[in-house]
C-alpha atoms as a PDB file:
ATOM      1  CA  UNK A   1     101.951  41.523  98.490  1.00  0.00           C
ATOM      2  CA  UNK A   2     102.109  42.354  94.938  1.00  0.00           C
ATOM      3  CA  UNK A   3     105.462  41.675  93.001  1.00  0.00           C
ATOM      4  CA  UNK A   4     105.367  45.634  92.366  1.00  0.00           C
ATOM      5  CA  UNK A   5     105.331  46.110  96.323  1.00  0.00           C
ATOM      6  CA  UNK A   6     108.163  43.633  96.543  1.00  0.00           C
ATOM      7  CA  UNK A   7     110.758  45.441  93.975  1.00  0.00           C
ATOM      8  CA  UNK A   8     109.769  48.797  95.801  1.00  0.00           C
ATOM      9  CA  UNK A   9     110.658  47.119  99.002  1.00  0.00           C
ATOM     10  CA  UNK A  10     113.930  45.786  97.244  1.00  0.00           C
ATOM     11  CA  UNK A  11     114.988  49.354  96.046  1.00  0.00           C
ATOM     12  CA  UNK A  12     113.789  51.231  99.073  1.00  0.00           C
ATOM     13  CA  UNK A  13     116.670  48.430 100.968  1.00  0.00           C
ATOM     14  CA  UNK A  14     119.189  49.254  98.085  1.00  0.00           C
ATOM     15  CA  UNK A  15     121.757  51.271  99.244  1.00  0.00           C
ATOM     16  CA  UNK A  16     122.211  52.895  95.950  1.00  0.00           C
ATOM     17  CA  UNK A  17     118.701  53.162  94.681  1.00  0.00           C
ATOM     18  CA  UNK A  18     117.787  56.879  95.251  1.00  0.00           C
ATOM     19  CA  UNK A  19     113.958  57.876  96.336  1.00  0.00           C
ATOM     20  CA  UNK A  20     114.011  59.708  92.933  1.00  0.00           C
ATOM     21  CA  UNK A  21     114.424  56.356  91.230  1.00  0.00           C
ATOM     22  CA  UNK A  22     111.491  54.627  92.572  1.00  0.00           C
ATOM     23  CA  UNK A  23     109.420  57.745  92.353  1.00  0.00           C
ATOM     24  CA  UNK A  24     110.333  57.672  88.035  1.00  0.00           C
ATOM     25  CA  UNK A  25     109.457  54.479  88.117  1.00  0.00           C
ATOM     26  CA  UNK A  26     106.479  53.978  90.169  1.00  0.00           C
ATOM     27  CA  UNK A  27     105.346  57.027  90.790  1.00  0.00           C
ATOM     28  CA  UNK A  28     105.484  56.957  94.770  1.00  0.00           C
ATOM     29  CA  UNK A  29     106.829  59.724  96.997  1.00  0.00           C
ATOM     30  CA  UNK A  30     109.497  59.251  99.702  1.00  0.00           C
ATOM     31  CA  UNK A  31     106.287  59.431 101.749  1.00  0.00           C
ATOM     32  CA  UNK A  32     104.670  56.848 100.373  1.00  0.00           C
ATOM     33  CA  UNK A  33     107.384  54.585 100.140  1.00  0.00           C
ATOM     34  CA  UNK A  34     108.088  55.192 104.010  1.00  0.00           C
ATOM     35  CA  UNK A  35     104.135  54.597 104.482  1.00  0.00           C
ATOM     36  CA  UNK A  36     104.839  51.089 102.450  1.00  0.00           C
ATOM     37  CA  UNK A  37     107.701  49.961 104.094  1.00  0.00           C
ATOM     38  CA  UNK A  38     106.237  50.956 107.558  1.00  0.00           C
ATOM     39  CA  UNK A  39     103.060  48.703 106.976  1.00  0.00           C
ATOM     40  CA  UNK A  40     104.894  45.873 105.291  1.00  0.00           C
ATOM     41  CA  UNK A  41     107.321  45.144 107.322  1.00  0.00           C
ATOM     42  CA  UNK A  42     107.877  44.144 110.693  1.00  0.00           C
ATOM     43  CA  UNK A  43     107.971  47.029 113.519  1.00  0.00           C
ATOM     44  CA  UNK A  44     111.769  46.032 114.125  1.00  0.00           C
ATOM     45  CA  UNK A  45     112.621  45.717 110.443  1.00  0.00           C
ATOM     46  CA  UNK A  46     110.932  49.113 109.528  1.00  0.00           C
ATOM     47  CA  UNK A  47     112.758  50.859 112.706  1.00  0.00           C
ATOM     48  CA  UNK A  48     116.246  49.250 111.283  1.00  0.00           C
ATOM     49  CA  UNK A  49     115.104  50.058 107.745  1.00  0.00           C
ATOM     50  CA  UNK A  50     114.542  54.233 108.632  1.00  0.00           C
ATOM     51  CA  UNK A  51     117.962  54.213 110.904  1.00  0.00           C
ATOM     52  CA  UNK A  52     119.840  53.258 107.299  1.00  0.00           C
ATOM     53  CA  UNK A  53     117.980  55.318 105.271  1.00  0.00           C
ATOM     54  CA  UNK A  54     117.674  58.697 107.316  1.00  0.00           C
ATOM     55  CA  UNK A  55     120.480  61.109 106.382  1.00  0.00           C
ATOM     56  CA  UNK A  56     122.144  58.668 103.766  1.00  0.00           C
ATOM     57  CA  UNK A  57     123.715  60.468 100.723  1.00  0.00           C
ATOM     58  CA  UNK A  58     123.076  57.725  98.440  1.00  0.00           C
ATOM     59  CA  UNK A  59     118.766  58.100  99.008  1.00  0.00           C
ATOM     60  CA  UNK A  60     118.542  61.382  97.566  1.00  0.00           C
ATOM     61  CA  UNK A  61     119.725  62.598  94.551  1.00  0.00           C
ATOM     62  CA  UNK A  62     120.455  66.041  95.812  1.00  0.00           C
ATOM     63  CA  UNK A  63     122.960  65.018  98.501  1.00  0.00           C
ATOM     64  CA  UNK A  64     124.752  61.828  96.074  1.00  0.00           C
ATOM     65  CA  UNK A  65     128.391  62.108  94.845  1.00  0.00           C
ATOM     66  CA  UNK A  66     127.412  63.549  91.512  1.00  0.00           C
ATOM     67  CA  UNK A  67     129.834  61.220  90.033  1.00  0.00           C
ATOM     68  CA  UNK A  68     127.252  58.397  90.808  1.00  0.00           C
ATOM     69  CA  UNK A  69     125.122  58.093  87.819  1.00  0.00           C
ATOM     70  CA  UNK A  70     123.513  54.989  87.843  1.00  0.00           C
ATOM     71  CA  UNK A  71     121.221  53.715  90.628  1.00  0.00           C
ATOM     72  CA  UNK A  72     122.399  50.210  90.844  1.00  0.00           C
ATOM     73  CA  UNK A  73     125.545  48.137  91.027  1.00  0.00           C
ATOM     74  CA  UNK A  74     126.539  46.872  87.561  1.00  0.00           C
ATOM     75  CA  UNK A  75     126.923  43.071  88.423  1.00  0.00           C
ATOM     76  CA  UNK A  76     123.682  43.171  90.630  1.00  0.00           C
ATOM     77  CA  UNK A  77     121.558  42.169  87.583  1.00  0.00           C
ATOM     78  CA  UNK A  78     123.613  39.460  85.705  1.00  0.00           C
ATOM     79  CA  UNK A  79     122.911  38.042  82.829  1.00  0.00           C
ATOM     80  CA  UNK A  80     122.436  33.780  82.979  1.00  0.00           C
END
């Protein structure tokens, strides 16, 4: 697994990272992250994985609280 594959993994997880956001900056589709996540992780994780995701504001731009504007938490990557 590249480390690219691994940070789309970690936003596709992230309950405020939109679909948008990885497809800006990666370039993949909701499709193709589904198609990622389904053959990376385990059967049970994936299932668990599309049960959070399906229907969840937060995923898709077009559904979020349009006073969200950012697509992570602000302490989630401090500073050392």
């Amino acid at each position: 697994m590249t480390s690219d594959e691994s940070r789309i993994i970690e936003m596709a997880w992230e309950d405020r990272t939109p679909f948008e956001a990885i497809a800006l900056e990666y370039g993949l589709s909701e499709s193709d992250v589904i198609k990622l996540m389904r053959n990376s992780l385990k059967a049970s994780s994936f299932k668990l994985w599309r049960k959070r995701v399906s229907g969840r504001q937060s995923k898709h731009l077009k559904l979020r609280n349009p006073a969200i504007s950012r697509g992570y938490c602000p302490t989630q990557y401090k500073q050392r």
